[in-house]
Protein backbone atom coordinates (compact mmCIF):
# COMPACT_ATOMS: atom_id res chain seq x y z
CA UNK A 1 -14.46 -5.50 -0.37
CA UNK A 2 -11.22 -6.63 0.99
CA UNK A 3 -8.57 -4.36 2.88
CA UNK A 4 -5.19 -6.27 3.80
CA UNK A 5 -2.62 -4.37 5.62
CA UNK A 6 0.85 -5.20 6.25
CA UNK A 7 2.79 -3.10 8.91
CA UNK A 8 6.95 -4.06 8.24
CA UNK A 9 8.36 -0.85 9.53
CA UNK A 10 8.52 0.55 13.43
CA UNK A 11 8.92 3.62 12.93
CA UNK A 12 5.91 5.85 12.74
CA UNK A 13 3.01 4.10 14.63
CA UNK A 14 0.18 3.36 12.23
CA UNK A 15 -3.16 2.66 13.67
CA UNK A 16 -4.57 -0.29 11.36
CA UNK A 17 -8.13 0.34 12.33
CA UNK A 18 -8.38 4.10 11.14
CA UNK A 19 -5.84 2.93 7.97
CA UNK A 20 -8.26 0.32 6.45
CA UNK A 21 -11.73 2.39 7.73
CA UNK A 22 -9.88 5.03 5.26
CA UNK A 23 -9.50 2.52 2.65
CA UNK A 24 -12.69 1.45 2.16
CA UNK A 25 -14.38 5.05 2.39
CA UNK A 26 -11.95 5.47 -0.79
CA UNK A 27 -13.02 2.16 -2.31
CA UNK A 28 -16.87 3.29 -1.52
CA UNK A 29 -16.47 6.53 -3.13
CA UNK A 30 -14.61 4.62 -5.88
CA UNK A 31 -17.88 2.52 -6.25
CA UNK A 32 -15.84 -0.70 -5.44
CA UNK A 33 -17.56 -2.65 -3.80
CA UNK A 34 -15.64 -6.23 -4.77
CA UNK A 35 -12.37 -4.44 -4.78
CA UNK A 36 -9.41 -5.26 -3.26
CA UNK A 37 -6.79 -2.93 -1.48
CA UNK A 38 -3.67 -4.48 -0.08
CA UNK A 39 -1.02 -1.83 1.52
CA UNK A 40 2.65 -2.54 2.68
CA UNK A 41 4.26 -0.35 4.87
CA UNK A 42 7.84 -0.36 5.08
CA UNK A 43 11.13 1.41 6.16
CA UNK A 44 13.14 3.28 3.58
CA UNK A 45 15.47 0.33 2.99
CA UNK A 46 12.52 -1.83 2.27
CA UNK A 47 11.27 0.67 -0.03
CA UNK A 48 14.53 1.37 -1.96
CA UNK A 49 14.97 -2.36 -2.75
CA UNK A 50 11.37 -2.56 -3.96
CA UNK A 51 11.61 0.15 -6.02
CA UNK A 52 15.25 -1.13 -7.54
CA UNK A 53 13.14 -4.01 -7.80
CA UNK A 54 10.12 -2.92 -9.83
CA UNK A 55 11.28 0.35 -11.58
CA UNK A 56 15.27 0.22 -11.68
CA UNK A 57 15.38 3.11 -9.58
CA UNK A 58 17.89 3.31 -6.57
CA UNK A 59 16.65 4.88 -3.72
CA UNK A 60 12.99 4.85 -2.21
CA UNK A 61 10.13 6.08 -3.37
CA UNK A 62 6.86 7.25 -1.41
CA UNK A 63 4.56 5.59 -3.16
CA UNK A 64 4.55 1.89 -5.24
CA UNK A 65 1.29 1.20 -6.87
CA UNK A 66 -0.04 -1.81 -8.80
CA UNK A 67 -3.35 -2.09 -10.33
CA UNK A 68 -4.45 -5.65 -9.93
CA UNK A 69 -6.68 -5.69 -13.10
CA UNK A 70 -3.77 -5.26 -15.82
CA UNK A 71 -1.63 -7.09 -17.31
C-alpha cells in the first residue's frame, strides 16, 4: 500500500507521520492492501482554482476526491 502526501500550504502545521499512519489504518480497514492514497494539501486559493478546475465551481471546496479505478 502506498501513501503519498503533498504539504503546499503553511498554514496549519500538518504532521505527515500521524497523516499517512491514519491513511493506511483507513486503507486496512478498507481491506486495501495494494491501494493507493495520494493527498494534497493546499491553501484556499489553491483549492478554489482546483475546484474551478475540475467541477466549474468558483470558490474552494473542503474536499476534492478522485477514485483512481474509474474512468
Amino acid at each position: 500500500m502506498e501513501v503519498l502526501i503533498s504539504n503546499q500550504q503553511s498554514r496549519i502545521a500538518i504532521p505527515s507521520g500521524k497523516l499517512e499512519k491514519t491513511a493506511r489504518d483507513i486503507l486496512n480497514v478498507l481491506a486495501c492492501p495494494d491501494g493507493e492514497l495520494s493527498l494534497l494539501l493546499v491553501d484556499d486559493e489553491a483549492m478554489a482554482g482546483l475546484n474551478r478546475q475540475y467541477r466549474g465551481r468558483s470558490g474552494p471546496t473542503n474536499v476534492l476526491a478522485f477514485a483512481m479505478n474509474e474512468g
